[in-house]
Protein backbone atom coordinates (compact mmCIF):
# COMPACT_ATOMS: atom_id res chain seq x y z
CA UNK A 1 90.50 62.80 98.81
CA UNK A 2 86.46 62.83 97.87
CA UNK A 3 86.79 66.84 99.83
CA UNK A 4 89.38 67.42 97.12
CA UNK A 5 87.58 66.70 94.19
CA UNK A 6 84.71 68.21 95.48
CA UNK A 7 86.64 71.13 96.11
CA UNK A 8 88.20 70.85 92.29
CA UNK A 9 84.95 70.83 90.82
CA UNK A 10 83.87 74.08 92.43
CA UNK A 11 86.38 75.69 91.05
CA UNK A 12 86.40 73.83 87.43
CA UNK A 13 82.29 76.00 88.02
CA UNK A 14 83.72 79.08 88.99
CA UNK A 15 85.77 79.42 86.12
CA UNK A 16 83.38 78.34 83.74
CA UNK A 17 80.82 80.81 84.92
CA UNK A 18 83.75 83.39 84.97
CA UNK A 19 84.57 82.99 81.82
CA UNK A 20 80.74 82.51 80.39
CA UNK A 21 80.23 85.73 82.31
CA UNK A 22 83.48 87.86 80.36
CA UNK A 23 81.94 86.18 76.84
CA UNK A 24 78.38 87.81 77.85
CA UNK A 25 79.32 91.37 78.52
CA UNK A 26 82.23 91.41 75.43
CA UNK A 27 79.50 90.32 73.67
CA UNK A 28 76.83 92.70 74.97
CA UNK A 29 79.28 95.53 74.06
CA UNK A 30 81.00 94.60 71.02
CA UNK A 31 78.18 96.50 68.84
CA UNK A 32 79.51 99.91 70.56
CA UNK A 33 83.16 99.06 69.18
CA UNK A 34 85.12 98.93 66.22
CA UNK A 35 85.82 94.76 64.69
CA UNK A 36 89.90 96.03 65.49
CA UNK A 37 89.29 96.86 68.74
CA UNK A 38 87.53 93.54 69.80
CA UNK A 39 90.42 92.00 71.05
CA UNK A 40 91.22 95.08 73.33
CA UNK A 41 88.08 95.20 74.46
CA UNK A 42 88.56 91.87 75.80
CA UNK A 43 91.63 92.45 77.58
CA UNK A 44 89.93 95.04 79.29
CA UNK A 45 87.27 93.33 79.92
CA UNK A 46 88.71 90.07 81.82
CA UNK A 47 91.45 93.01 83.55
CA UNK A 48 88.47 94.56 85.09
CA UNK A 49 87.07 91.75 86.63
CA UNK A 50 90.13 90.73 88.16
CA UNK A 51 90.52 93.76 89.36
CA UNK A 52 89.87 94.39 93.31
CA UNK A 53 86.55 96.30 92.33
CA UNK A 54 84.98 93.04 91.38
CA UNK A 55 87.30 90.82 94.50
CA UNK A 56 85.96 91.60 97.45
CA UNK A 57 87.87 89.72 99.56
CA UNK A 58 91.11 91.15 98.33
CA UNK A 59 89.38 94.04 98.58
CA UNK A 60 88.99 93.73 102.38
CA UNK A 61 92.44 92.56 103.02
CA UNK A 62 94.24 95.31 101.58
CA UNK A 63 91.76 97.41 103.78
CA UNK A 64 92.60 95.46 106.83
CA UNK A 65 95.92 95.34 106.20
CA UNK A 66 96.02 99.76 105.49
CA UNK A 67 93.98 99.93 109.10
CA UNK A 68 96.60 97.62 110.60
CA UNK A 69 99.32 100.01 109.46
CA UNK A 70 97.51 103.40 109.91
CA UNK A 71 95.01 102.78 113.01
CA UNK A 72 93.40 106.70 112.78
CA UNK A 73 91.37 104.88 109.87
CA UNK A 74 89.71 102.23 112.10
CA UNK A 75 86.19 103.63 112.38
CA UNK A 76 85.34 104.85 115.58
CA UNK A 77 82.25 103.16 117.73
CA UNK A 78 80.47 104.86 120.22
CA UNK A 79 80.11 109.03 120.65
CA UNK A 80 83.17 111.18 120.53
CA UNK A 81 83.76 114.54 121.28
CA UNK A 82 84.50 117.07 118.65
CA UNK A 83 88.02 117.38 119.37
CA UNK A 84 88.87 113.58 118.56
CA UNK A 85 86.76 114.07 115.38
CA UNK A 86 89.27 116.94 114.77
CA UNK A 87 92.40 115.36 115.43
CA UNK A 88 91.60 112.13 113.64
CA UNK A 89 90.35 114.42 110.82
CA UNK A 90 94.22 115.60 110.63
CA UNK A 91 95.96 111.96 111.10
CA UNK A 92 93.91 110.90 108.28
CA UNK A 93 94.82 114.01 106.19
CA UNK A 94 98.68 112.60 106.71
CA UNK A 95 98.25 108.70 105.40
CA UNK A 96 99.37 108.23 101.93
CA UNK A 97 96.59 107.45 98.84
């Protein structure tokens, strides 16, 4: 139970700083925008940050989960020939963006 709470109040402080964080930047930019577009801005603002450019690990499971289904993008370790470079050149060329 005490692991829990514990466990509560990080998160209680990650959405406080979150949020204090969105408030700073609306703030920091609301001198470039119009009073009617405040409320836009901040929609954009808080949709941004929740986007996967700011989640990294979303981020790296929808890249795990792309190299699970399309291995030619696993990156390749060691030295390989020029050839392999080629053809993995043209598997890549094939997977969906």
């Amino acid at each position: 139970m005490q692991f829990k709470s514990k466990i509560l109040a990080n998160q209680k402080s990650d959405r406080f700083f979150y949020e204090s964080l969105l408030l700073v930047t609306v703030k920091c930019l609301k001198d470039a925008f119009d009073v009617v577009d405040l409320p836009k801005l901040e929609e954009e603002v808080a949709r941004l940050f929740r986007s996967n450019a700011f989640n990294i690990s979303e981020r790296e499971l929808t890249q795990a989960a792309r190299v699970k289904q399309y291995p030619q993008l696993k990156e390749s370790t060691g030295k390989i020939s020029e050839e392999e470079i080629k053809k993995k050149l043209l598997l890549r060329a094939r997977i969906p963006k």
